[in-house]
PDB file of N, CA and C in Angstrom:
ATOM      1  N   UNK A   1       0.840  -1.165   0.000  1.00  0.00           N
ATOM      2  CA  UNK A   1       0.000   0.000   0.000  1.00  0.00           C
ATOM      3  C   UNK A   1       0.893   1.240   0.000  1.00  0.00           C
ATOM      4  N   UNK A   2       0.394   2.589  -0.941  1.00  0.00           N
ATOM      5  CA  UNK A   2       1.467   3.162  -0.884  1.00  0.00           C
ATOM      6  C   UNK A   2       1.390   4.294   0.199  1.00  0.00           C
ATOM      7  N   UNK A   3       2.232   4.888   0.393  1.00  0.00           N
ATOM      8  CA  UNK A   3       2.080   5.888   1.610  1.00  0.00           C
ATOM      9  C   UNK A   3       1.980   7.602   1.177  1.00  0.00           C
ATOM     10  N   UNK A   4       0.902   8.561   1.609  1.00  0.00           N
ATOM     11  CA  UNK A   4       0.354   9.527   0.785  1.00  0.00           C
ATOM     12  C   UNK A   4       0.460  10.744   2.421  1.00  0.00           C
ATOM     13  N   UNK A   5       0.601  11.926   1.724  1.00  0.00           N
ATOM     14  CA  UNK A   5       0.945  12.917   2.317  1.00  0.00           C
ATOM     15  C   UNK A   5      -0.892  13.691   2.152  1.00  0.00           C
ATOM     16  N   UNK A   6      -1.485  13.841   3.498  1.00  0.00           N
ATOM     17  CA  UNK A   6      -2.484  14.309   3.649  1.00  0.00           C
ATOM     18  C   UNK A   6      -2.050  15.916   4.253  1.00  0.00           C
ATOM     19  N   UNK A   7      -2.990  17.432   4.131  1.00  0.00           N
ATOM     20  CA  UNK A   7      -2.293  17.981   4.684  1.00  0.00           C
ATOM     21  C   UNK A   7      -4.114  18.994   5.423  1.00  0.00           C
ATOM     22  N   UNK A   8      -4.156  18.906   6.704  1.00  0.00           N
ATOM     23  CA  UNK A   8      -5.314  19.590   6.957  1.00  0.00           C
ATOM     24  C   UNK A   8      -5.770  21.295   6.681  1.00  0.00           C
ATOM     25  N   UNK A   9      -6.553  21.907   7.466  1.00  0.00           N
ATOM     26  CA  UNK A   9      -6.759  23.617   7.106  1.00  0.00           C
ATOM     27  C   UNK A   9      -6.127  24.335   7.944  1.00  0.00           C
ATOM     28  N   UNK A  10      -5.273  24.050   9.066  1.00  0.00           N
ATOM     29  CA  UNK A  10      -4.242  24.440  10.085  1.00  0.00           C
ATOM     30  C   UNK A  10      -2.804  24.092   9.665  1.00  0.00           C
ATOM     31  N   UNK A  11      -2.597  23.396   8.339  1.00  0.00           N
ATOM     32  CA  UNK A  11      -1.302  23.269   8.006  1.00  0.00           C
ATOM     33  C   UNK A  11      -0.771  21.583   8.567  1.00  0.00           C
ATOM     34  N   UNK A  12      -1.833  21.393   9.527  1.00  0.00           N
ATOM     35  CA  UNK A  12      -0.573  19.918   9.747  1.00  0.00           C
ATOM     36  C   UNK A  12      -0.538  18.896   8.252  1.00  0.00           C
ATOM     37  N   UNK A  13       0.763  18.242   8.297  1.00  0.00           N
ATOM     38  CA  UNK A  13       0.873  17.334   7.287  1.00  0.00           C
ATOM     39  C   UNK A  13       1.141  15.901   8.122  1.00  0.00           C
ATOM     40  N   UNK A  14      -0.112  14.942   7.379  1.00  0.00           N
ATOM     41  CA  UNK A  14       0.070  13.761   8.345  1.00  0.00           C
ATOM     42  C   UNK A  14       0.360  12.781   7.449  1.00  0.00           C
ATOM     43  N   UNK A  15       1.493  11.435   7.276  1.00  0.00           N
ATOM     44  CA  UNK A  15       1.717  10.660   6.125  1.00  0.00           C
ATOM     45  C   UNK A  15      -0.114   9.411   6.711  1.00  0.00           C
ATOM     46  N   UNK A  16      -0.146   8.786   5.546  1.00  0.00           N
ATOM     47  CA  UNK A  16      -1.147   7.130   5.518  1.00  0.00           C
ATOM     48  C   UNK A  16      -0.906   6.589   4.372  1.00  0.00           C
ATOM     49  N   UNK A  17      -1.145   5.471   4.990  1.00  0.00           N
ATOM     50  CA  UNK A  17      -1.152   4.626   3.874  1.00  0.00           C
ATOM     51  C   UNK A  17      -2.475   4.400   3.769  1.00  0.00           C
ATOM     52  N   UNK A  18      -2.835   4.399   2.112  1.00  0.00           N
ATOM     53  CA  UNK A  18      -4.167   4.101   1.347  1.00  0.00           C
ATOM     54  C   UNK A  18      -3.911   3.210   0.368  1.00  0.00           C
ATOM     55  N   UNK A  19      -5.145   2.514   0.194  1.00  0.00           N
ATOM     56  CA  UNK A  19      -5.273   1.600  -0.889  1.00  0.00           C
ATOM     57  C   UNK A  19      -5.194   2.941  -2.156  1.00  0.00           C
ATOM     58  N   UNK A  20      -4.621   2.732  -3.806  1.00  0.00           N
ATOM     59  CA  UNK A  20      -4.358   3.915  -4.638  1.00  0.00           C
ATOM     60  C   UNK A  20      -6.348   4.378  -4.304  1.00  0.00           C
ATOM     61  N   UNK A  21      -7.158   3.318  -4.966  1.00  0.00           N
ATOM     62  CA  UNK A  21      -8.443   4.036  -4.837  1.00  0.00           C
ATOM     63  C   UNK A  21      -9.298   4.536  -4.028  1.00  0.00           C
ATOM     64  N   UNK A  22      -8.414   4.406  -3.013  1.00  0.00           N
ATOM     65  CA  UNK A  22      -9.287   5.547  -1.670  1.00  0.00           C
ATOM     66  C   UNK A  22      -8.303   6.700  -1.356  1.00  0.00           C
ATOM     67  N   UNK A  23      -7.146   6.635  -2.240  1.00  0.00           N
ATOM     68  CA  UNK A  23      -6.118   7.917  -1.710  1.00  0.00           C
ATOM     69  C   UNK A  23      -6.664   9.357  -1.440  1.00  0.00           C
ATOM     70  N   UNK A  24      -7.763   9.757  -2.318  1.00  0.00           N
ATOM     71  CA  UNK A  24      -8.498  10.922  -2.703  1.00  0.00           C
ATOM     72  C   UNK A  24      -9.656  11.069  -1.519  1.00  0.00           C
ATOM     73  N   UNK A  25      -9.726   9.858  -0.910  1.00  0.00           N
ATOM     74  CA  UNK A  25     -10.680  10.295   0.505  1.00  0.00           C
ATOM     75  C   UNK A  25     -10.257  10.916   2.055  1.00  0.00           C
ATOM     76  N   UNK A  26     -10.688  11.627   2.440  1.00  0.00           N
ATOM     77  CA  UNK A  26     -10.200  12.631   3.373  1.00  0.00           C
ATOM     78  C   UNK A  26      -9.897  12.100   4.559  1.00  0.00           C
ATOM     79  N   UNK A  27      -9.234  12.226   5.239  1.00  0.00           N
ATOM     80  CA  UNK A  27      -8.760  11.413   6.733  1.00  0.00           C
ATOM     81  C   UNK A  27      -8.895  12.286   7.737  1.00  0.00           C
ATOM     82  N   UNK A  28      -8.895  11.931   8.957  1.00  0.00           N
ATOM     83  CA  UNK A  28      -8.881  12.798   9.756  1.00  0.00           C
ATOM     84  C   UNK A  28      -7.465  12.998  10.427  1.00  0.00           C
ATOM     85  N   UNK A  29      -7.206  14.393  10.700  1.00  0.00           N
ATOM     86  CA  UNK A  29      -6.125  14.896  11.105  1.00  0.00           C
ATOM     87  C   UNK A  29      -5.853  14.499  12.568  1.00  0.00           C
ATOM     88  N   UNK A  30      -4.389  14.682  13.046  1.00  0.00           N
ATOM     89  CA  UNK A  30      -4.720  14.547  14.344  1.00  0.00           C
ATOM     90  C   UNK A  30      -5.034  15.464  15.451  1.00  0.00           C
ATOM     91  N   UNK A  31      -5.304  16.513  14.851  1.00  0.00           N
ATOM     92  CA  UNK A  31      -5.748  17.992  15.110  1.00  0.00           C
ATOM     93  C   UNK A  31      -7.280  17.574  15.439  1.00  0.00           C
ATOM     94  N   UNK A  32      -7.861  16.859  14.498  1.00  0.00           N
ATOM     95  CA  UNK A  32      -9.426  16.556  14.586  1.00  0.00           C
ATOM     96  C   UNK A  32     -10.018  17.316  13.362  1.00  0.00           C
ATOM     97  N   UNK A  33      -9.194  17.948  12.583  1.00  0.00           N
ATOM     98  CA  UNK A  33      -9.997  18.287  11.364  1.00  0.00           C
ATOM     99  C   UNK A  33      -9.783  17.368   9.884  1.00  0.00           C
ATOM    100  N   UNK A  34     -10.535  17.925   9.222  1.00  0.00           N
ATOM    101  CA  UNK A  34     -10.355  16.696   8.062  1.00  0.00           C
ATOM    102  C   UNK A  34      -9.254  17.341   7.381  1.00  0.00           C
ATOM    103  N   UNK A  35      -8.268  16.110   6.820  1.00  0.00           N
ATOM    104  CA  UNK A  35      -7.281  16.455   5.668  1.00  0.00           C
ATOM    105  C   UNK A  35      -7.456  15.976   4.148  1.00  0.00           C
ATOM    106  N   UNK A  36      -7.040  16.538   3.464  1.00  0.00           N
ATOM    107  CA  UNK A  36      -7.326  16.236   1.882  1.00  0.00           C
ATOM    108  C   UNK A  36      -5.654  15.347   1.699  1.00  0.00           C
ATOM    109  N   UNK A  37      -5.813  15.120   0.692  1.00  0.00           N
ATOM    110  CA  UNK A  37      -4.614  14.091   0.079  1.00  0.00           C
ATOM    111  C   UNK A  37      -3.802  16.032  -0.372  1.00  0.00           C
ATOM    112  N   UNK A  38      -2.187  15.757  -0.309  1.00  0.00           N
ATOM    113  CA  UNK A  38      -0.980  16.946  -0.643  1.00  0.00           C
ATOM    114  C   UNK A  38      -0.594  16.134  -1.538  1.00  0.00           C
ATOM    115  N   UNK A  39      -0.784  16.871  -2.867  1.00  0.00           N
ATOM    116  CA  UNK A  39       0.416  16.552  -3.817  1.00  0.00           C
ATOM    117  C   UNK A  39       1.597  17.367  -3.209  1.00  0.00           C
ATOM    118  N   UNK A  40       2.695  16.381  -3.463  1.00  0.00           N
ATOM    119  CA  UNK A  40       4.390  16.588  -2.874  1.00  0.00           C
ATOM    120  C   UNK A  40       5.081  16.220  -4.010  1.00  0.00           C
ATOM    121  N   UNK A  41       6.388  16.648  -4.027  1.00  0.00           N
ATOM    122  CA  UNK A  41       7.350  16.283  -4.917  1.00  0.00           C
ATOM    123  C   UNK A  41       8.006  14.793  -3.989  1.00  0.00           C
ATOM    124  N   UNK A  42       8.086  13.709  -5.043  1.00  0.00           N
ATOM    125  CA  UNK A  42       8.909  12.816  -4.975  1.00  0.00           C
ATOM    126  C   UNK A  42      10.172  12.873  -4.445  1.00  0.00           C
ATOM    127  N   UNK A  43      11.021  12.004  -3.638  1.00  0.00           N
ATOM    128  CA  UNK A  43      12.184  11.845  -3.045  1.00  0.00           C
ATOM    129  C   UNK A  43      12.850  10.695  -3.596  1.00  0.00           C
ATOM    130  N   UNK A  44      13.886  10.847  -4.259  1.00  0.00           N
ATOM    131  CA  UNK A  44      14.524  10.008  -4.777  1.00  0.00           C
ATOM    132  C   UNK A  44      16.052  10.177  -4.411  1.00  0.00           C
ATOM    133  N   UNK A  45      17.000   8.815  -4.724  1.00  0.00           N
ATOM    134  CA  UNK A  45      18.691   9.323  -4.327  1.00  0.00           C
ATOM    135  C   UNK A  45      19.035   8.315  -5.229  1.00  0.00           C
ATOM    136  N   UNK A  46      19.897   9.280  -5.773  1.00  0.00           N
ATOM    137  CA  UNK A  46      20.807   8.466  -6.558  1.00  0.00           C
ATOM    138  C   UNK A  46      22.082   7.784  -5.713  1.00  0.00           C
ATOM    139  N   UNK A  47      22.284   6.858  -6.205  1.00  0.00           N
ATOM    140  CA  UNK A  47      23.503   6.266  -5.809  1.00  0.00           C
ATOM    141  C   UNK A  47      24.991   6.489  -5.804  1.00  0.00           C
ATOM    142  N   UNK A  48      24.397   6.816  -7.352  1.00  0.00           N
ATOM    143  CA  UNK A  48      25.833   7.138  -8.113  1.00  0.00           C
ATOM    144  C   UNK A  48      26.573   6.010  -9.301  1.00  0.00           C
ATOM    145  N   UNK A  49      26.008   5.265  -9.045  1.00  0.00           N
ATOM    146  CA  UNK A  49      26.730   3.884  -9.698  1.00  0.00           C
ATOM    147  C   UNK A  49      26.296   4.652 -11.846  1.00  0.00           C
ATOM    148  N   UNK A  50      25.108   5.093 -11.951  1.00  0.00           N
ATOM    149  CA  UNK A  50      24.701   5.501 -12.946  1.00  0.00           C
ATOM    150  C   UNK A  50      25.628   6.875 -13.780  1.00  0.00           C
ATOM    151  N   UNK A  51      26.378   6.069 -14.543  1.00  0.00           N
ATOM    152  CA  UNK A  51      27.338   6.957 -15.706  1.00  0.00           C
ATOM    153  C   UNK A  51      26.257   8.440 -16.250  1.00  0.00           C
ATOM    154  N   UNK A  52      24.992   8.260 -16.007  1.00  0.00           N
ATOM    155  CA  UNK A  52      24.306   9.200 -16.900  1.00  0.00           C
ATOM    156  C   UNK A  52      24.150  10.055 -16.365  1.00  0.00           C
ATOM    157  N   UNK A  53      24.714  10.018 -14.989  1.00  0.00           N
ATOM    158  CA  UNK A  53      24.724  11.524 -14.139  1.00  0.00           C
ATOM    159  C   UNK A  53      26.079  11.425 -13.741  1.00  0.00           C
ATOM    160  N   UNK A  54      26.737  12.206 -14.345  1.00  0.00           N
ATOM    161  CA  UNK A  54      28.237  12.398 -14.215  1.00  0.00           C
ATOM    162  C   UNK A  54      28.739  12.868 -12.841  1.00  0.00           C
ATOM    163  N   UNK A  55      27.474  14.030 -12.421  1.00  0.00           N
ATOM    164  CA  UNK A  55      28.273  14.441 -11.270  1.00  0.00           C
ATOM    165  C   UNK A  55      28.397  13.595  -9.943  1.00  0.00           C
ATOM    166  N   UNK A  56      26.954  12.752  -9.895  1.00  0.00           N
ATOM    167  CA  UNK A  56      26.960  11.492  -8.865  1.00  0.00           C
ATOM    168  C   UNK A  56      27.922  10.505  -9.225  1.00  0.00           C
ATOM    169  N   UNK A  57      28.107  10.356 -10.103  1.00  0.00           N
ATOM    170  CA  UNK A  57      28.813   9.287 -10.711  1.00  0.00           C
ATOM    171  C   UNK A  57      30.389   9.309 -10.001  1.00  0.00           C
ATOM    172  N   UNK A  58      31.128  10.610 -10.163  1.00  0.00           N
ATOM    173  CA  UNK A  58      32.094  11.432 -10.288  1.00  0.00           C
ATOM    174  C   UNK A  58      32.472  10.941  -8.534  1.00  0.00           C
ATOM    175  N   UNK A  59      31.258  11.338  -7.819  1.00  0.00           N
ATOM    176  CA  UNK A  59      31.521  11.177  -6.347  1.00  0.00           C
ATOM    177  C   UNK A  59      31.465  10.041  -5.958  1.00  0.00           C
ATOM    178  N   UNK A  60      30.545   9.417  -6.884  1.00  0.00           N
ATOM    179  CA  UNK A  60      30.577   7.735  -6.275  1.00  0.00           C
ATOM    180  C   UNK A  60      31.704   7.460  -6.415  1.00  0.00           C
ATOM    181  N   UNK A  61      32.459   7.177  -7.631  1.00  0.00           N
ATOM    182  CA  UNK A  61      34.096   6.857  -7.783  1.00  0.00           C
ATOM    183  C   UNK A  61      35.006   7.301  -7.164  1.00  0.00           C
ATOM    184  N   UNK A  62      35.135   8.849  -6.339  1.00  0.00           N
ATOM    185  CA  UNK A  62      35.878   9.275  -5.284  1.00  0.00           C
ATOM    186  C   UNK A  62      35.690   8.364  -4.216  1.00  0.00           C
ATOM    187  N   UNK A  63      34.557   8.361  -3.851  1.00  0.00           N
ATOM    188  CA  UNK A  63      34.398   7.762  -2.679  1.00  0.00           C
ATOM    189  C   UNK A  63      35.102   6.154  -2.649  1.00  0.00           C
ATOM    190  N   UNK A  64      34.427   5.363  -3.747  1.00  0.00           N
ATOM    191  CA  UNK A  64      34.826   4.027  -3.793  1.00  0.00           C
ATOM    192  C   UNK A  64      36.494   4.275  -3.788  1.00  0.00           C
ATOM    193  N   UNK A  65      37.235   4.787  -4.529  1.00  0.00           N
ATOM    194  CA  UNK A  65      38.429   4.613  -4.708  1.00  0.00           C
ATOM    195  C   UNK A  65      39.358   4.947  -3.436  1.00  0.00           C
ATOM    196  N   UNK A  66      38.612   6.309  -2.526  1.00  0.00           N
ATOM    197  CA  UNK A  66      39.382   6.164  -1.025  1.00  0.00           C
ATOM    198  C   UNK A  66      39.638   5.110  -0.454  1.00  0.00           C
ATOM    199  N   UNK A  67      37.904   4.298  -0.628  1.00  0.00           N
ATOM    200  CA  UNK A  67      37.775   3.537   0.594  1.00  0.00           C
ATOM    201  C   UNK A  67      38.759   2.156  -0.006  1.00  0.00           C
ATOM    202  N   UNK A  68      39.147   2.340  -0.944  1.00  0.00           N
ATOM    203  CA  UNK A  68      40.148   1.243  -1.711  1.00  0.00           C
ATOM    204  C   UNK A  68      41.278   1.269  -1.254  1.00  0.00           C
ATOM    205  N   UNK A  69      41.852   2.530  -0.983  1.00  0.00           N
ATOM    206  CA  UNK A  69      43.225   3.006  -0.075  1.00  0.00           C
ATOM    207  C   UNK A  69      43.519   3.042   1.208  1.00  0.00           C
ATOM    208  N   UNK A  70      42.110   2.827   1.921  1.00  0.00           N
ATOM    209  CA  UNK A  70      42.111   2.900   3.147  1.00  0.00           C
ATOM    210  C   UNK A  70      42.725   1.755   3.753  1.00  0.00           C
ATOM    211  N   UNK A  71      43.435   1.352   4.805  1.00  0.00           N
ATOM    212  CA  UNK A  71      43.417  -0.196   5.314  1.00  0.00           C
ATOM    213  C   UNK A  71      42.721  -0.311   5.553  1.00  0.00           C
ATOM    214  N   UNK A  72      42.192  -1.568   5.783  1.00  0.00           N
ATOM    215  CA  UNK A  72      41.381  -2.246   6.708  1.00  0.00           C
ATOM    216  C   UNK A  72      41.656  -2.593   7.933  1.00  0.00           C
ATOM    217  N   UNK A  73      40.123  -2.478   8.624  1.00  0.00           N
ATOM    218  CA  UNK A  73      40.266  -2.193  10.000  1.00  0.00           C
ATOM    219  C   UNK A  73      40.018  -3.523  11.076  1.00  0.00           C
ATOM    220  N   UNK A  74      40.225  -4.953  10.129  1.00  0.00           N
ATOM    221  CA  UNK A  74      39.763  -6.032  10.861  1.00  0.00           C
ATOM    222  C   UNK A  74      40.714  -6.173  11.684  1.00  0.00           C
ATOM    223  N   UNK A  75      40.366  -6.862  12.561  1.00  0.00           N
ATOM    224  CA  UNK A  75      41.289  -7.547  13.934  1.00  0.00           C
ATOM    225  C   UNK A  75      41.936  -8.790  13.252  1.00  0.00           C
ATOM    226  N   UNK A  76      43.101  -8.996  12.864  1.00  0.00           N
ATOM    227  CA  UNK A  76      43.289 -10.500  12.030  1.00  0.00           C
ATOM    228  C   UNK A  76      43.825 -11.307  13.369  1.00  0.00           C
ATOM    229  N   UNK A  77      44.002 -11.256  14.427  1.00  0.00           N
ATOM    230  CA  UNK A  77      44.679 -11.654  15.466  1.00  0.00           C
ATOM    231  C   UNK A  77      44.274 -13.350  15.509  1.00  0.00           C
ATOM    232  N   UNK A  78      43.094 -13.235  14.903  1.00  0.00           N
ATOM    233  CA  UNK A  78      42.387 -15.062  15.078  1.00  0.00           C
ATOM    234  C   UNK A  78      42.795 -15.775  13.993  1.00  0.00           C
ATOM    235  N   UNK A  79      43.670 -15.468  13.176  1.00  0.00           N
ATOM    236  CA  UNK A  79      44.490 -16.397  12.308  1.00  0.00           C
ATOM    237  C   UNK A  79      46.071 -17.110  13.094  1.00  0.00           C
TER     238      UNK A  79
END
């Protein structure tokens, strides 16, 4: 079920999860007034692993390549 950003007439924004065809029905706030469904902008993160965004890309490979130089921090003492 997906999870939908309701927002009441005092401003609170409360997340629920709705089935998609009841998303458009009003919930109650925890204020006690009714909230309508908030269109919001999407949250997404790139990783970086994806060449088609150079600049994530750019940092992902910094990053990987430190942590390539770094030692490692295991205890080998149990060999």
């Amino acid at each position: 079920m997906p999870l939908y950003e309701y927002m009441c007439e005092a401003g609170h924004v409360t997340d629920n999860f709705a089935k998609v065809a009841d998303r458009r029905n009003p919930i109650t706030c925890r204020c006690g007034l009714q909230a309508q469904l908030k269109i919001s902008a999407v949250k997404t993160h790139l990783d970086g692993t994806d060449p088609g965004f150079p600049d994530a890309y750019d940092k992902w490979a910094k990053l990987h390549e430190k942590a390539g130089r770094e030692p490692e921090k295991e205890n080998l003492t149990h060999i």
